[in-house]
N, C-alpha and C. Protein backbone atom coordinates (compact mmCIF):
# COMPACT_ATOMS: atom_id res chain seq x y z
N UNK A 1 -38.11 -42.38 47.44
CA UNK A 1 -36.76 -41.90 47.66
C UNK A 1 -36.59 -41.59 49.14
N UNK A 2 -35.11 -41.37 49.92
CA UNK A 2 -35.21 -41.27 51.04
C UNK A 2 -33.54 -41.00 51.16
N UNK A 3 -33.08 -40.29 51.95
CA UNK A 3 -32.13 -40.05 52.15
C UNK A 3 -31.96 -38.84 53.48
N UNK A 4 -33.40 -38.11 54.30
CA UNK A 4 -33.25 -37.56 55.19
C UNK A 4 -32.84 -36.52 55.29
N UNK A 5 -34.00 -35.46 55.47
CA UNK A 5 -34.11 -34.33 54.65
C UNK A 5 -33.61 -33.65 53.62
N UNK A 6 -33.58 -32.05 53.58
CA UNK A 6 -33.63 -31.64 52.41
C UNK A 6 -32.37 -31.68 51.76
N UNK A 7 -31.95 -31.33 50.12
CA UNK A 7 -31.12 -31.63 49.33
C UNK A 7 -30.24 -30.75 49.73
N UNK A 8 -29.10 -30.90 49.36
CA UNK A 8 -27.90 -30.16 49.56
C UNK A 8 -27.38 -29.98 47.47
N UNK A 9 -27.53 -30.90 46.67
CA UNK A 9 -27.43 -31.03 45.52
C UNK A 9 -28.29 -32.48 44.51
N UNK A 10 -28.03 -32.29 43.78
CA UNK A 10 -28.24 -33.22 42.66
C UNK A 10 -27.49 -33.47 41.99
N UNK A 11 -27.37 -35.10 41.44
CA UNK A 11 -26.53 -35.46 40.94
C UNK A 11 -27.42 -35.66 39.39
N UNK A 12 -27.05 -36.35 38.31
CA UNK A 12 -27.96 -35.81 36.85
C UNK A 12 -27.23 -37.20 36.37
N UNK A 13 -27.99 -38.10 35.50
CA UNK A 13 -26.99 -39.18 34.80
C UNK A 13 -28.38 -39.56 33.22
N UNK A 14 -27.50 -39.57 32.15
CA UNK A 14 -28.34 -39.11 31.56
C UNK A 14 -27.86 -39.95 29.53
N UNK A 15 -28.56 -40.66 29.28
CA UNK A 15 -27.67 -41.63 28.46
C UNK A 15 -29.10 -41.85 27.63
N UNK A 16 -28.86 -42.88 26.66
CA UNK A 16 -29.49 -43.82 25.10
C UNK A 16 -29.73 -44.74 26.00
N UNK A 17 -28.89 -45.19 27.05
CA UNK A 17 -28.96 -46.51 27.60
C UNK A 17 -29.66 -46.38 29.22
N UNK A 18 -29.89 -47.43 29.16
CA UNK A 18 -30.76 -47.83 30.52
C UNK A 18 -30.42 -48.94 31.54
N UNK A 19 -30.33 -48.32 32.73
CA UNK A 19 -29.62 -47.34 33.22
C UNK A 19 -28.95 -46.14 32.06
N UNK A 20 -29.03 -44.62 32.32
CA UNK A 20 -28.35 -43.86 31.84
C UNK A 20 -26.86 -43.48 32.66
N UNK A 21 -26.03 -43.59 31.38
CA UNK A 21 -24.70 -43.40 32.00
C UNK A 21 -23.74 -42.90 30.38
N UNK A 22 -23.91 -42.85 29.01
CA UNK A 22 -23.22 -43.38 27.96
C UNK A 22 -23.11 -41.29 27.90
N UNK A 23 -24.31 -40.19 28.55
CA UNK A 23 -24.15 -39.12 28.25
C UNK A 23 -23.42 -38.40 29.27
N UNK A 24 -24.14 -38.46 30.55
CA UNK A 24 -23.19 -37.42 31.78
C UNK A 24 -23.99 -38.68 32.81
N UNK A 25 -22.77 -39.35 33.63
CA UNK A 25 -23.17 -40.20 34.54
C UNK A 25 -22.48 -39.96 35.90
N UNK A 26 -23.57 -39.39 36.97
CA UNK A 26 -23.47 -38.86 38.07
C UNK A 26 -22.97 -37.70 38.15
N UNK A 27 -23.14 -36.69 36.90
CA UNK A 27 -22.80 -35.14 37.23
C UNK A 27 -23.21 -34.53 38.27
N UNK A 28 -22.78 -33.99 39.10
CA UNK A 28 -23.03 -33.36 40.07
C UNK A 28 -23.05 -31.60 39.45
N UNK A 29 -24.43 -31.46 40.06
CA UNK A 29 -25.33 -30.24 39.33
C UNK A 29 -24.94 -29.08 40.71
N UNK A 30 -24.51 -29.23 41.69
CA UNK A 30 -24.53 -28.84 43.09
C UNK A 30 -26.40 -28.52 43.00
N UNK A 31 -26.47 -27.15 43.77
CA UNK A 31 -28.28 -27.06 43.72
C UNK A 31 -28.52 -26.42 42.39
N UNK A 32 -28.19 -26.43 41.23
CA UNK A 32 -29.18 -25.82 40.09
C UNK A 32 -29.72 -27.25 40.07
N UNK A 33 -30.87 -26.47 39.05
CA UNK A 33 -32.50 -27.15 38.62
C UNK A 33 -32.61 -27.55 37.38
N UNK A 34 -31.00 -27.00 36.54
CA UNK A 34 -31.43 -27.03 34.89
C UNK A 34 -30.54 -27.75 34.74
N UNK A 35 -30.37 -28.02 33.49
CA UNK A 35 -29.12 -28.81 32.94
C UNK A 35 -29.34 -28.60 30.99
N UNK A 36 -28.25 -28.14 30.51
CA UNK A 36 -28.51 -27.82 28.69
C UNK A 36 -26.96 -28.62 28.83
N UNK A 37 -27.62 -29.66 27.58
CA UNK A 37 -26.67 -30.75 27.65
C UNK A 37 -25.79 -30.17 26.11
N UNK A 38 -24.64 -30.46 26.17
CA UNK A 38 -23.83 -29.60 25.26
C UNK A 38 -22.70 -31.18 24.58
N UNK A 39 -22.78 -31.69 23.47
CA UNK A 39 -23.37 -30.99 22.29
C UNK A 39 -24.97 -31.48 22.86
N UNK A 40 -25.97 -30.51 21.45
CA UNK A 40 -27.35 -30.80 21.95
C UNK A 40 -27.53 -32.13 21.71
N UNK A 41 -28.64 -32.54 21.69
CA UNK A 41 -29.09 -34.52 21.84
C UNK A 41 -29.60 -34.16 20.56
N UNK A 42 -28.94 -35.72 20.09
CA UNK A 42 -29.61 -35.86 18.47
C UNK A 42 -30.95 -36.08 18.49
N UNK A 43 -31.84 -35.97 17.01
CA UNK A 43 -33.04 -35.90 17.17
C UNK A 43 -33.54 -37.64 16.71
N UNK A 44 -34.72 -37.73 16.80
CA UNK A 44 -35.36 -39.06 16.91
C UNK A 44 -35.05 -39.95 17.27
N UNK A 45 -34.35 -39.48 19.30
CA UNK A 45 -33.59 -40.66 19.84
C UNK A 45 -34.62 -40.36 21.01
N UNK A 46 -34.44 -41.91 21.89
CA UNK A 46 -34.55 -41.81 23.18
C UNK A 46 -33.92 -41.56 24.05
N UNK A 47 -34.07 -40.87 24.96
CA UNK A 47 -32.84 -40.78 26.16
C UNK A 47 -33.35 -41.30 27.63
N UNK A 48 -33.09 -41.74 28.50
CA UNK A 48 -33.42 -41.79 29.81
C UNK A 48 -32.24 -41.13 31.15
N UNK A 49 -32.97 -40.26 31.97
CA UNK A 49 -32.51 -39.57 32.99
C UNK A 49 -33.24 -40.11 33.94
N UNK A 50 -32.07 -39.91 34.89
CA UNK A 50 -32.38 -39.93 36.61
C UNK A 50 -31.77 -38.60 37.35
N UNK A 51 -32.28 -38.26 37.99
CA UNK A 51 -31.95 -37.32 39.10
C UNK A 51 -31.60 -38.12 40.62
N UNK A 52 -30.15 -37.81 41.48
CA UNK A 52 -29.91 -38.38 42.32
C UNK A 52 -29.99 -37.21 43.62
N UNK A 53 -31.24 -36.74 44.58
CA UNK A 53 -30.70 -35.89 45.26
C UNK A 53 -29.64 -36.43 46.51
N UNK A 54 -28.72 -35.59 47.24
CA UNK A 54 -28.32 -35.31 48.23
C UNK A 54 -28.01 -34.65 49.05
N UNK A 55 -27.42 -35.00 50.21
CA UNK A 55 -26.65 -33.93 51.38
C UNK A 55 -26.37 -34.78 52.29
N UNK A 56 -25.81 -34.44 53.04
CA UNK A 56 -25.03 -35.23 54.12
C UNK A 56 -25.39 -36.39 55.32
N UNK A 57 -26.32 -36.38 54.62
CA UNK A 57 -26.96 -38.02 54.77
C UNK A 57 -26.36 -39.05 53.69
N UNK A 58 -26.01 -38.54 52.57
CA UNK A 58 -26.14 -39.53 51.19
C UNK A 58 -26.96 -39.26 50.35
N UNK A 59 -26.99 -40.19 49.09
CA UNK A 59 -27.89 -40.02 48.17
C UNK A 59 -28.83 -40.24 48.22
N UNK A 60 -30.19 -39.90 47.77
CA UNK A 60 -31.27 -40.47 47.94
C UNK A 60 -31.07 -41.71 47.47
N UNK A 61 -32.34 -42.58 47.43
CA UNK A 61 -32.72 -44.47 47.49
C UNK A 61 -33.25 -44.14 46.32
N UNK A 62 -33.46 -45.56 45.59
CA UNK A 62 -34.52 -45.43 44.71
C UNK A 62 -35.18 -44.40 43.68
N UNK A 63 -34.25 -43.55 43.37
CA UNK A 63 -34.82 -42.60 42.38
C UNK A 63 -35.24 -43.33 40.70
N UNK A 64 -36.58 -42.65 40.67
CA UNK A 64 -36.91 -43.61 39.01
C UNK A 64 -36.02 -43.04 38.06
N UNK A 65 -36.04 -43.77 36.88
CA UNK A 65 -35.26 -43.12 35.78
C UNK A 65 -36.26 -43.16 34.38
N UNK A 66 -36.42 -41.75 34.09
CA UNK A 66 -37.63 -41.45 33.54
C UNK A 66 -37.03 -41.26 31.81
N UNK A 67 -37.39 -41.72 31.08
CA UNK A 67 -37.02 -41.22 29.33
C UNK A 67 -38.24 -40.09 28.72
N UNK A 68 -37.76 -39.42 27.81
CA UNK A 68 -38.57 -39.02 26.37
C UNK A 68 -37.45 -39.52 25.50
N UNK A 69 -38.25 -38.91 24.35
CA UNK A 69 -38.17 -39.11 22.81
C UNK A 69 -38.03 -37.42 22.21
N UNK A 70 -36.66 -37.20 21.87
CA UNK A 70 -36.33 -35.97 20.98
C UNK A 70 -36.95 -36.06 19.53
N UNK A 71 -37.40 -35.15 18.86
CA UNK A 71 -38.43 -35.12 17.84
C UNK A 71 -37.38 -35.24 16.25
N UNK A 72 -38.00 -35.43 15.29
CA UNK A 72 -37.44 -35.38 14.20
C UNK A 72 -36.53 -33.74 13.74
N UNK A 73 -35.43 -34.05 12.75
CA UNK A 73 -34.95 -32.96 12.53
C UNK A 73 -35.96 -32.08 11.86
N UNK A 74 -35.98 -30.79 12.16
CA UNK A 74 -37.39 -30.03 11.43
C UNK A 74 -37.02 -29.00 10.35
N UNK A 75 -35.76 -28.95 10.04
CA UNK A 75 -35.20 -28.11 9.30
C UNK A 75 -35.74 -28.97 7.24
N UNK A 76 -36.34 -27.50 6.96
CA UNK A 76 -37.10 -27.69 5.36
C UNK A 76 -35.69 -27.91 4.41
N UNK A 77 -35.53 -29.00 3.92
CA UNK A 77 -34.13 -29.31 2.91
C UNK A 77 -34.71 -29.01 1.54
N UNK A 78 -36.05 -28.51 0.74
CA UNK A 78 -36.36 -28.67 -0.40
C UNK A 78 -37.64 -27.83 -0.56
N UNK A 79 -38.00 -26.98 -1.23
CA UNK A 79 -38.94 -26.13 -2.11
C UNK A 79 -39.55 -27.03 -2.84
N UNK A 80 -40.85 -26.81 -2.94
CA UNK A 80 -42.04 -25.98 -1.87
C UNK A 80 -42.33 -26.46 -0.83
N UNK A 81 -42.04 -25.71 0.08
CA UNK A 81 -42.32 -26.66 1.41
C UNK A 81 -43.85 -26.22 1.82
N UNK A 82 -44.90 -26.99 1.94
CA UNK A 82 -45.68 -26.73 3.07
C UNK A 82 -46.18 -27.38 4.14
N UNK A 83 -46.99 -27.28 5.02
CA UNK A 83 -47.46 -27.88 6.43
C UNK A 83 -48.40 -27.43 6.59
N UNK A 84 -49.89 -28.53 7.23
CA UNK A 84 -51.16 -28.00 7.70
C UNK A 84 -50.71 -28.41 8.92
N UNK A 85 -51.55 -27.55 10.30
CA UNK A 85 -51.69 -27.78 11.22
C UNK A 85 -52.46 -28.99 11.54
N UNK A 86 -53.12 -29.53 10.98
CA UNK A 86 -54.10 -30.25 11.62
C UNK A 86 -53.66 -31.07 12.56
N UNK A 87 -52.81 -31.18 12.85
CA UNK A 87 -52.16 -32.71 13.98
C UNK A 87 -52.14 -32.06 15.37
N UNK A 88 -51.87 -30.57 15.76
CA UNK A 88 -51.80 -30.16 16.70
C UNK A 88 -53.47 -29.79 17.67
N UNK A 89 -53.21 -29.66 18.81
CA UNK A 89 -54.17 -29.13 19.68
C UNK A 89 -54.08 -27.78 19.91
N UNK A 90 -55.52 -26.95 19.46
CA UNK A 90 -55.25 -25.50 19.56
C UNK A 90 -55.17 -25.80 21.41
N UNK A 91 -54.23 -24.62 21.98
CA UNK A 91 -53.42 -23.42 21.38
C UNK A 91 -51.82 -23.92 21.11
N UNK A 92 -51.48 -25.14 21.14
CA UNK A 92 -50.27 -25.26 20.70
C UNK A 92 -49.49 -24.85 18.98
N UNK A 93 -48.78 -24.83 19.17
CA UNK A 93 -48.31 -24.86 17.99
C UNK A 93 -47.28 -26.08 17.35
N UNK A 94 -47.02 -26.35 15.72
CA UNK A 94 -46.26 -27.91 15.39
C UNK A 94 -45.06 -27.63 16.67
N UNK A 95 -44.07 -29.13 16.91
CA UNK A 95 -42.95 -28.51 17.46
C UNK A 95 -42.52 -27.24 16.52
N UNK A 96 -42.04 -27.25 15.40
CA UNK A 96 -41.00 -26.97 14.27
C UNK A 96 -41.17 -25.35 14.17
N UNK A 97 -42.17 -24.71 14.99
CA UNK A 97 -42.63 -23.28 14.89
C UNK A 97 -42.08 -22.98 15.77
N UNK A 98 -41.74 -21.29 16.16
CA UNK A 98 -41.96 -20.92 17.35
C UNK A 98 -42.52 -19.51 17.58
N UNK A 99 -43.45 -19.48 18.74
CA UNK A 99 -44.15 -18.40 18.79
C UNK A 99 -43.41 -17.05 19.63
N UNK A 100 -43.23 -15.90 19.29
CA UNK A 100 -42.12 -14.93 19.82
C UNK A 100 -43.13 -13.94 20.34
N UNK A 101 -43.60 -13.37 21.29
CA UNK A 101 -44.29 -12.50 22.04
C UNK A 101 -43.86 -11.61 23.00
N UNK A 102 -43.29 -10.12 22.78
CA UNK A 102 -42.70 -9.53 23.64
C UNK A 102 -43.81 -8.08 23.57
N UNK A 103 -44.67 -8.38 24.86
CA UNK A 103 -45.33 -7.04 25.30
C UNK A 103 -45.72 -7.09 26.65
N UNK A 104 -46.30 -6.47 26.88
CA UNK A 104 -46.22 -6.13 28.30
C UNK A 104 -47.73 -6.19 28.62
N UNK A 105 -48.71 -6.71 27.98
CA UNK A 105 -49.33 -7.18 27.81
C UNK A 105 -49.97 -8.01 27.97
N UNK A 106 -50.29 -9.08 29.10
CA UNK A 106 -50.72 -10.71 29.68
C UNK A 106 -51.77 -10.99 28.70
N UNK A 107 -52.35 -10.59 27.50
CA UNK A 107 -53.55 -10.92 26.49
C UNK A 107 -53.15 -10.77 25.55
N UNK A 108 -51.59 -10.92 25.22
CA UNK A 108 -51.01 -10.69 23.39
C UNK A 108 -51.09 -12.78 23.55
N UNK A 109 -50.99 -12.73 22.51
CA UNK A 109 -50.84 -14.35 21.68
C UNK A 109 -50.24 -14.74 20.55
N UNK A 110 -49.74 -15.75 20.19
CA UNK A 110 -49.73 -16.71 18.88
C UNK A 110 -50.05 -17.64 19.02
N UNK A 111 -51.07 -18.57 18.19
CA UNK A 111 -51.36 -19.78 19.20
C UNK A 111 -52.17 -20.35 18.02
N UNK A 112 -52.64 -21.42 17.74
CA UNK A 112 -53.20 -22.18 17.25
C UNK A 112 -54.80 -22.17 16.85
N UNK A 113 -55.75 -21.86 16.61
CA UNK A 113 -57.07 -21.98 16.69
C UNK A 113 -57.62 -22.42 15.97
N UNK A 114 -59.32 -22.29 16.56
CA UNK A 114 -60.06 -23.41 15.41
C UNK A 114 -61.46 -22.37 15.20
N UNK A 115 -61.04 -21.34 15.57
CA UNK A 115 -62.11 -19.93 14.99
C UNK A 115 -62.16 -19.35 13.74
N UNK A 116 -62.98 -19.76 13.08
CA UNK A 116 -62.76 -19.02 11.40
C UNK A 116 -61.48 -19.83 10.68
N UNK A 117 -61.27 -20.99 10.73
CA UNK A 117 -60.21 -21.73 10.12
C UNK A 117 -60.16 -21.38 8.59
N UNK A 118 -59.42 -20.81 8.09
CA UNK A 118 -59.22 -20.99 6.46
C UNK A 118 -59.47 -22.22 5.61
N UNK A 119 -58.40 -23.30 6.11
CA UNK A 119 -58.84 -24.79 5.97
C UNK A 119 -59.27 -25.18 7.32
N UNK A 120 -60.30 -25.81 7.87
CA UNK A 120 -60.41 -26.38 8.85
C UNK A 120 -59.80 -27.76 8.88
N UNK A 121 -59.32 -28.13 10.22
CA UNK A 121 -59.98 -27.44 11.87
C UNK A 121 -59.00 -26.29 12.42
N UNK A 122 -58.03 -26.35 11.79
CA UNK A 122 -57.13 -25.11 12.56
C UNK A 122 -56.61 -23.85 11.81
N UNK A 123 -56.24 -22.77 12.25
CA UNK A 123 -55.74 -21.53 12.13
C UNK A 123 -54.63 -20.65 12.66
N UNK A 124 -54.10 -20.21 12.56
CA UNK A 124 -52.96 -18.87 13.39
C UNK A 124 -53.57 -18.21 13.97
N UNK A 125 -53.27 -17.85 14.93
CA UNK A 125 -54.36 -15.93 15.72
C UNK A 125 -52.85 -15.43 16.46
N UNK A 126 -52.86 -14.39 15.74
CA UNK A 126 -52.21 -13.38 16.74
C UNK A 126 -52.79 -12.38 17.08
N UNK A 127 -52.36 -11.96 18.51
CA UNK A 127 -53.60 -11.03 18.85
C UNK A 127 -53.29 -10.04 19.73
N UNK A 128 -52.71 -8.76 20.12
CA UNK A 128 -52.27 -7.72 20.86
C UNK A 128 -53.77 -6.78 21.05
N UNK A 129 -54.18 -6.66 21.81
CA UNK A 129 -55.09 -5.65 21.77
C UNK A 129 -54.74 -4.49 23.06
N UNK A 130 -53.80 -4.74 23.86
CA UNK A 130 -53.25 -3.35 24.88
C UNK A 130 -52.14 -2.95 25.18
N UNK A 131 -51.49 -3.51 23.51
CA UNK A 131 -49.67 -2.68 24.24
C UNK A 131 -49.34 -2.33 22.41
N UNK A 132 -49.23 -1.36 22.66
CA UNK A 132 -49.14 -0.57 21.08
C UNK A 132 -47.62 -0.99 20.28
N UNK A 133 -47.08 -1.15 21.63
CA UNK A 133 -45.50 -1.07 21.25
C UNK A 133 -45.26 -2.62 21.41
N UNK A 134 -46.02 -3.54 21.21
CA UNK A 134 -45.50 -4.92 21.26
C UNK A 134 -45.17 -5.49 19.88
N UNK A 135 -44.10 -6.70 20.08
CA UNK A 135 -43.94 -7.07 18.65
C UNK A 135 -44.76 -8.53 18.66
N UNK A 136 -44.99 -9.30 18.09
CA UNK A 136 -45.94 -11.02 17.86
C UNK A 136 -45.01 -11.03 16.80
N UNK A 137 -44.45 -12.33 16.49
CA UNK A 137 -43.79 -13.17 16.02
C UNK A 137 -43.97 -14.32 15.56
N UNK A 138 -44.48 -14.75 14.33
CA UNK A 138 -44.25 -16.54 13.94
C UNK A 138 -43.17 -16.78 13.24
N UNK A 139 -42.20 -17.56 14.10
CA UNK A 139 -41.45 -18.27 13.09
C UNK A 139 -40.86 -19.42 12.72
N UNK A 140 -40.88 -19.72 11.62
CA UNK A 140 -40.86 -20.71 10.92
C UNK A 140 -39.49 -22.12 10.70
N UNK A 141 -39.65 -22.96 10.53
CA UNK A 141 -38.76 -24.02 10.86
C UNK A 141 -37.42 -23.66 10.48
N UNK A 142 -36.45 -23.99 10.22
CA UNK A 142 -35.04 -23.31 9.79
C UNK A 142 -34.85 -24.04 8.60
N UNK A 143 -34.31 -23.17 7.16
CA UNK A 143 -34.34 -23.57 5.99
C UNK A 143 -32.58 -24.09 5.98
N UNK A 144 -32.29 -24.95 5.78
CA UNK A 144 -31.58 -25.32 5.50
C UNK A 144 -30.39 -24.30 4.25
N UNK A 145 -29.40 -24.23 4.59
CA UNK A 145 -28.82 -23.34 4.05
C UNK A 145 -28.38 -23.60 2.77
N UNK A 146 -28.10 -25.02 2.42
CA UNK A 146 -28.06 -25.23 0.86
C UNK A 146 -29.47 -24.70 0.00
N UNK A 147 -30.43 -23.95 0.59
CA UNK A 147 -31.15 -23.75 -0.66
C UNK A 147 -31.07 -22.06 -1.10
N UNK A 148 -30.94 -22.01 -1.92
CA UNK A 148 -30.99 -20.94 -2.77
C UNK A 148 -32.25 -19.72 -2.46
N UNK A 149 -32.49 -18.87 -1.46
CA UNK A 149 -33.53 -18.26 -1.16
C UNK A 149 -33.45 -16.79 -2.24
N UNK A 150 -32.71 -16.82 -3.39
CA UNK A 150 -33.14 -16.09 -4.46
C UNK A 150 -33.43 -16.83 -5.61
N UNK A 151 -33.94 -17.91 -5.41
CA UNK A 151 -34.75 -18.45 -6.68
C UNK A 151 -35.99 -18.65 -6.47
N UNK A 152 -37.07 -18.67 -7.56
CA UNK A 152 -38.43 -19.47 -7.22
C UNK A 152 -38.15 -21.02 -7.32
N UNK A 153 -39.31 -21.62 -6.56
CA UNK A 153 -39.05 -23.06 -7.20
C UNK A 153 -40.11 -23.37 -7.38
């Protein structure tokens, strides 16, 4: 890339298609770093983005245009639901979890392991050992609201 020194902004273009252009093509971000694309991106698609910097030189040259892959919908539609870890790398967790940790604490956790596994190879550990007043959090994929959470199934 080249455009002669530093940025003044970024431009964001961001699509299914390649070249991206079909989602936000050449938004101008001025200098933020983020971008939460509204509505969110459907799941088990590809997308490809480019970032265009500038300033009063012009745009940069040659910027690549890089894709991922948004993950499957993770929301449980049907009882009994369950899930083994095994696919993940401790300390991650599946996408479909999320781990909530508020202490003050730099040694609290939720995380994945393979210490004392119930089923092996993996396990849960949560772990606070110096903030009394912290909360640890697992939670779980989002149940879909058609199901009935006062019945057994």
């Amino acid at each position: 890339m080249s455009g002669g020194g530093l940025p003044d902004g970024y431009k964001l273009s961001l699509g299914t298609n390649n070249p991206p252009t079909n989602v936000v093509h050449n938004l101008d971000l001025g200098a933020a770093t983020t971008y939460t694309p509204n509505p969110e991106l459907n799941a088990s698609t590809t997308y490809f983005w480019q970032v265009v910097p500038y300033n009063a030189f012009g745009n940069a040259t040659n910027c690549p245009v890089w894709s991922f892959t948004t993950h499957g919908d993770a929301t449980v539609n049907a009882l009994p639901y369950s899930q083994h870890w095994d696919a993940v790398t401790a300390p991650a967790l599946p996408f479909d979890w999320t781990a909530i940790v508020n202490s003050t604490s730099t040694t609290a956790y939720v995380q994945t392991s393979t210490t004392t596994p119930n089923s092996a190879p993996n396990n849960i550990q949560m772990a606070n050992s110096a903030d009394a007043n912290a909360s640890l959090l697992l939670v779980s994929p989002q149940i879909h609201q058609s199901i009935n959470m006062q019945t057994s199934a």
